[in-house]
Protein backbone atom coordinates (compact mmCIF):
# COMPACT_ATOMS: atom_id res chain seq x y z
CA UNK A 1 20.07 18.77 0.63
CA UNK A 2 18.07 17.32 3.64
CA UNK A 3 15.68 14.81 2.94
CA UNK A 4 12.24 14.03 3.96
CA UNK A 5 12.07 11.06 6.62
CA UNK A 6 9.49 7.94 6.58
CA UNK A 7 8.44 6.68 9.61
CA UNK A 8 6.93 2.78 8.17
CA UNK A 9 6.08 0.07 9.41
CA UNK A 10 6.93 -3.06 7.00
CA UNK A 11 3.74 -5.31 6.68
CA UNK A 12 0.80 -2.43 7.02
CA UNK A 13 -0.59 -2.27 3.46
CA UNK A 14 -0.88 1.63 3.68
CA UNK A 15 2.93 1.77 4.80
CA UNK A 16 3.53 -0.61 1.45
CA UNK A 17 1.30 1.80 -0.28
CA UNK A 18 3.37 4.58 0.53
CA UNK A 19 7.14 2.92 0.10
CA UNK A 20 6.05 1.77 -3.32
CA UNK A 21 4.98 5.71 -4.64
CA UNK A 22 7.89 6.76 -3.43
CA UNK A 23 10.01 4.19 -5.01
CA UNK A 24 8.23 4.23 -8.48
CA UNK A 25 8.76 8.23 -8.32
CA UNK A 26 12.55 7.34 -7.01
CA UNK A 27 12.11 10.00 -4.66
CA UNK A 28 14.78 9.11 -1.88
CA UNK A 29 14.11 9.57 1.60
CA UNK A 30 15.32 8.53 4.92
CA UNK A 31 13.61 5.29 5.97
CA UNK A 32 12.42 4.73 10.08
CA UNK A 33 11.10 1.58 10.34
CA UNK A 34 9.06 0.80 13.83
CA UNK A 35 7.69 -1.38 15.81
CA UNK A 36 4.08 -1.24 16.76
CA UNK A 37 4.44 -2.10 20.32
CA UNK A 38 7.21 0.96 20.84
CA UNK A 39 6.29 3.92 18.46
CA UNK A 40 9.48 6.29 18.70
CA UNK A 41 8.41 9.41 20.54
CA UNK A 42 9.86 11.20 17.29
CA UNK A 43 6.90 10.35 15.38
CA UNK A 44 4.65 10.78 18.28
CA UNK A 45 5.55 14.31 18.35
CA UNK A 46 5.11 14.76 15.17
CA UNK A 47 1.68 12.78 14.56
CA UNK A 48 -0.12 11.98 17.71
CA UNK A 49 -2.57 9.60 15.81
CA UNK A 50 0.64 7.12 15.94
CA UNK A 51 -0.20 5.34 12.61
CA UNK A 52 1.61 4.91 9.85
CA UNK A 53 2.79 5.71 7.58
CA UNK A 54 3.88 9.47 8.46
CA UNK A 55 6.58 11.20 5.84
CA UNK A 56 8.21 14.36 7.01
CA UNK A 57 8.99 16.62 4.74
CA UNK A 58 12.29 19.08 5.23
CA UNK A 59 10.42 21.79 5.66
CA UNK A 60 8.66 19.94 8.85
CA UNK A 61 5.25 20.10 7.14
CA UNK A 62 3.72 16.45 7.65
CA UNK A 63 1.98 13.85 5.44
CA UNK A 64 0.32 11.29 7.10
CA UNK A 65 -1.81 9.46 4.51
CA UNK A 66 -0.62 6.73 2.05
CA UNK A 67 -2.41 7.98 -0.71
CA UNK A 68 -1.27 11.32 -0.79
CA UNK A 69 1.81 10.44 -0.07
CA UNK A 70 2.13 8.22 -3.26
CA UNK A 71 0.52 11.38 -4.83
CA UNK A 72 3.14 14.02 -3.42
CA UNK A 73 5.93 11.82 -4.69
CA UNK A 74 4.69 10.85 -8.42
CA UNK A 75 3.22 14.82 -9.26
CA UNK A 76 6.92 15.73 -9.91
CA UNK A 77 7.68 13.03 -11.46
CA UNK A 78 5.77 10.46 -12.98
CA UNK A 79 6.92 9.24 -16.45
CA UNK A 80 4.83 6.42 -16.64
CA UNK A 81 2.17 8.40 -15.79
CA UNK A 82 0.53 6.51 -13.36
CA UNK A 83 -1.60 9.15 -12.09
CA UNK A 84 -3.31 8.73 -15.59
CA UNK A 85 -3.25 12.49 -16.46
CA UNK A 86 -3.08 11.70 -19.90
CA UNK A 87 -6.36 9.42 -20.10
CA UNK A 88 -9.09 11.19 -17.93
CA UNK A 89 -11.68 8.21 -17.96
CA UNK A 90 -8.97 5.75 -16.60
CA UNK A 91 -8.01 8.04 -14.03
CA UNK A 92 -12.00 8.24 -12.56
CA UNK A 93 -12.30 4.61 -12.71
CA UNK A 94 -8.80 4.73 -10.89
CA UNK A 95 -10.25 6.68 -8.21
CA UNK A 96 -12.92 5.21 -7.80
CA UNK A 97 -11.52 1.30 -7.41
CA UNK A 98 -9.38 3.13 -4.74
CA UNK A 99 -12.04 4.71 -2.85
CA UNK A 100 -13.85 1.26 -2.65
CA UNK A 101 -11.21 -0.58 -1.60
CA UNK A 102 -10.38 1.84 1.33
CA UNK A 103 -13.37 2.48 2.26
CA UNK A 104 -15.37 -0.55 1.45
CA UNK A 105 -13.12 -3.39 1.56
CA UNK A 106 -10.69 -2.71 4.20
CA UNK A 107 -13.30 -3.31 7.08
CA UNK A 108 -14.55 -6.20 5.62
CA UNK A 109 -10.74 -7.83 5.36
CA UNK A 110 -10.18 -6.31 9.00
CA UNK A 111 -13.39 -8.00 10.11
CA UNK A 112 -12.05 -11.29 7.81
CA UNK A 113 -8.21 -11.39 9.24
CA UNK A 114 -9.59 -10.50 12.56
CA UNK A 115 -12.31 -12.27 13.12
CA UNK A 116 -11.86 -13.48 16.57
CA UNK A 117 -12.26 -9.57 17.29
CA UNK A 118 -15.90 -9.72 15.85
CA UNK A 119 -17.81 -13.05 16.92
CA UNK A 120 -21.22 -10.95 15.64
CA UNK A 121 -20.42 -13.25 12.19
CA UNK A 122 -17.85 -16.43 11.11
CA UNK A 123 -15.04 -15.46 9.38
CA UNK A 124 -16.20 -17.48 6.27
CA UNK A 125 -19.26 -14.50 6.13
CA UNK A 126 -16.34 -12.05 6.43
CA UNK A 127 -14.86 -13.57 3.74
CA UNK A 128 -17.59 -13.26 1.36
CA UNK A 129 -17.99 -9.50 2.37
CA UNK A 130 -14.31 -8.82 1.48
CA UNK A 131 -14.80 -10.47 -1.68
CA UNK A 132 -17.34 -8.61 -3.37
CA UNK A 133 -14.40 -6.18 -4.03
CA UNK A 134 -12.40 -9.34 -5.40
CA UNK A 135 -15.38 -9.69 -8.02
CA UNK A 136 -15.28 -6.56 -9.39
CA UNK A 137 -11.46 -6.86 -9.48
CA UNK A 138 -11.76 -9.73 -11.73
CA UNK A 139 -14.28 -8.23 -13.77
CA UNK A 140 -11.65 -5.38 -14.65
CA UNK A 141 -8.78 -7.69 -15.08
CA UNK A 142 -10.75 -9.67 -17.39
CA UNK A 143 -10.52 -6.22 -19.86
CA UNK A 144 -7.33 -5.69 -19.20
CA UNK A 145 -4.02 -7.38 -17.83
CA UNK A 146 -4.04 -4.25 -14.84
CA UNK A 147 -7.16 -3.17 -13.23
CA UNK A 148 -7.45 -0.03 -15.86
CA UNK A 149 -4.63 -0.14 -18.33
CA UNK A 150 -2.38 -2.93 -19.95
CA UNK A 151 0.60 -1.44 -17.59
CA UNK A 152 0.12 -1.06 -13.92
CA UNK A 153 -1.54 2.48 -12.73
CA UNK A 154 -1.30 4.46 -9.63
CA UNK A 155 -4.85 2.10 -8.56
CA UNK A 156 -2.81 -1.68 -8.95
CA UNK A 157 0.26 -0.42 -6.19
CA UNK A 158 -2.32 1.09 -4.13
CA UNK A 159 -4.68 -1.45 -3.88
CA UNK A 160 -2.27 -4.52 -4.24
CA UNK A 161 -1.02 -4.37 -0.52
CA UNK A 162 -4.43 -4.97 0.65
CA UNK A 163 -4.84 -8.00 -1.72
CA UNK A 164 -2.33 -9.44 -0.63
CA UNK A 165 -3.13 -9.33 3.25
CA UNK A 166 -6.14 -10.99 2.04
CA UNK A 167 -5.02 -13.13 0.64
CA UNK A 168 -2.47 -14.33 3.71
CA UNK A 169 -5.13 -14.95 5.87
CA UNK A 170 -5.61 -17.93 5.84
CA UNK A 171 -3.50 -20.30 4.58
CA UNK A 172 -5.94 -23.01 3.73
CA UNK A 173 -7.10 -20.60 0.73
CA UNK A 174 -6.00 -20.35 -2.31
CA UNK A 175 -6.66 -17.28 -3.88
CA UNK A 176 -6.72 -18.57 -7.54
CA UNK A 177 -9.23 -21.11 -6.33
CA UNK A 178 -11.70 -18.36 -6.32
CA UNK A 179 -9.97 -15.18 -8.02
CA UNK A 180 -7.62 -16.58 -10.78
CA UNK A 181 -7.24 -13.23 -12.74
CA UNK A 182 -6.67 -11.26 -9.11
CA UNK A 183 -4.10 -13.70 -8.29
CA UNK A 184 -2.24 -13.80 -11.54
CA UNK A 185 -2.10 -9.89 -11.56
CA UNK A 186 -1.08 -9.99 -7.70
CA UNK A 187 1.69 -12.38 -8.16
CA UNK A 188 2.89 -10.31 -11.61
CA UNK A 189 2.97 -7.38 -8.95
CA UNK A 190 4.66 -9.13 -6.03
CA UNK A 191 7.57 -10.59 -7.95
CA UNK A 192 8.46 -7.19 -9.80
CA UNK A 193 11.54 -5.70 -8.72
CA UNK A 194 9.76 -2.64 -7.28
CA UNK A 195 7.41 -4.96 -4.91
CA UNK A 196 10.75 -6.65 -4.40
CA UNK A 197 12.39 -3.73 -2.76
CA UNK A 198 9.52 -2.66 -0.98
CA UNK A 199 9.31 -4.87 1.24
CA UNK A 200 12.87 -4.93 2.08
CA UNK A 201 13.40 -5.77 5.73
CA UNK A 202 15.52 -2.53 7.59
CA UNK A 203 16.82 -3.23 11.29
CA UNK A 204 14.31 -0.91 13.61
CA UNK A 205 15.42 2.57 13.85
CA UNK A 206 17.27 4.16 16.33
CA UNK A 207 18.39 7.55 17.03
CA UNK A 208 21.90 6.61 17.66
CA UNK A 209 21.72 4.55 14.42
CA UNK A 210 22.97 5.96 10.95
CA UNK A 211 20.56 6.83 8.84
CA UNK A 212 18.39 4.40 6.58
CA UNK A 213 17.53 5.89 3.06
CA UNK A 214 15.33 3.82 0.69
CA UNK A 215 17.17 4.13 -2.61
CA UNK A 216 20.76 3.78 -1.39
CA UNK A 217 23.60 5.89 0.81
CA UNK A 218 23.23 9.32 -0.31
C-alpha cells in the first residue's frame, strides 16, 4: 500500500506541528526532509507556495497546512481523543487558543526572533507583544496541568512548537523567570517520547536516496 509523503523541514514549528499529529495518530508516512535554501523541485511542483510542511497523499491530492494535517491524521484515529469530540466546551476553547496563537502570536514572535528585520520597535517591545499570549497560557495552566484538560489535547502539540521557538530566542531569558507554569508544561512536552521522536534529525532527502518513513522501515 503506497504511502503518503511529507515534505518537512525539522525546526519550523508548523512542520513540528504536523510530524507530531501524525505520530500521535501513528499514521506512517514517507518522511522528505529539506533544506530551505534548495527546496526539491518535487515539492515545488506540487505546492508552488514552497512552505512547509506539504503531505501528499497517494491519491496525489495535497495538504499543505499543519493544522489540518494533524486533523487528517487523528479523525481516523484518535484514541485519546485529542480532538476533544467527547467534551464540546474543551474543544471551543481548544480552537480558539489555536486560532490566537496562529494568528495573534506568531507575528509578534516573528517580529521578537527577528527583530533586526523590524527596527520600527526593540525587540524587548516585541517581546512583551508575544507574551500577552504567554499570560493567558498561564492563566489556563493554572486550572489545569494542559492548557484545557489534565492530559495533553490536540491545542498543547499544536501550540507547543511555537513556545518553544520563543522561548530559544534569546538565550539570556529564562522562560520560567517570567512564565513558570508555561515552562513546566513545555518541558513535560519536550521530554515526552513523542516530542522526542519528532524532532529526530533525517539526512536531507534525495531522489536517489531510499526512502525515509517516520515510524520505521515498512
Amino acid at each position: 500500500m503506497a504511502l503518503a509523503v511529507l515534505y518537512t523541514f525539522r525546526r519550523c514549528p508548523y512542520a513540528i506541528r504536523a510530524r507530531l499529529g501524525l505520530l500521535l495518530a501513528q499514521c506512517n508516512v514517507e518522511i522528505r526532509e529539506i533544506t530551505l535554501k534548495a527546496k526539491p523541485l518535487e515539492m515545488l511542483a506540487v505546492s508552488p507556495k514552497g512552505t512547509v510542511p506539504v503531505l501528499v497523499l497517494p491519491n496525489g491530492d495535497v495538504i499543505a497546512q499543519s493544522l489540518d494535517i494533524m486533523r487528517w491524521a487523528l479523525m481516523p484515529r484518535d484514541p485519546l481523543d485529542l480532538l476533544c469530540h467527547k467534551n464540546p466546551a474543551a474543544a471551543d476553547k481548544m480552537a480558539l487558543l489555536i486560532e490566537q496563537n496562529d494568528v495573534q502570536f506568531k507575528p509578534w514572535l516573528d517580529r521578537y526572533k527577528y527583530s533586526d528585520r523590524y527596527p520600527e520597535q526593540t525587540q524587548a517591545d516585541y517581546y512583551r507583544q508575544a507574551s500577552c499570549f504567554l499570560i493567558q497560557l498561564e492563566h489556563c495552566l493554572s486550572e489545569t496541568p494542559f492548557l484545557v484538560s489534565h492530559t495533553p489535547r490536540l491545542a498543547d502539540y499544536a501550540i507547543a512548537p511555537f513556545i518553544r521557538q520563543f522561548a530559544a530566542v534569546e538565550t539570556k531569558r529564562v522562560l520560567s523567570d517570567d512564565f513558570p507554569a508555561v515552562a513546566t508544561w513545555l518541558e513535560r512536552l519536550m521530554s515526552s517520547e513523542i516530542f522526542i521522536s519528532a524532532m529526530h534529525k533525517h539526512v536531507i532527502w534525495n531522489a536517489s536516496h531510499a526512502p525515509i518513513y517516520l515510524l520505521g522501515d515498512w
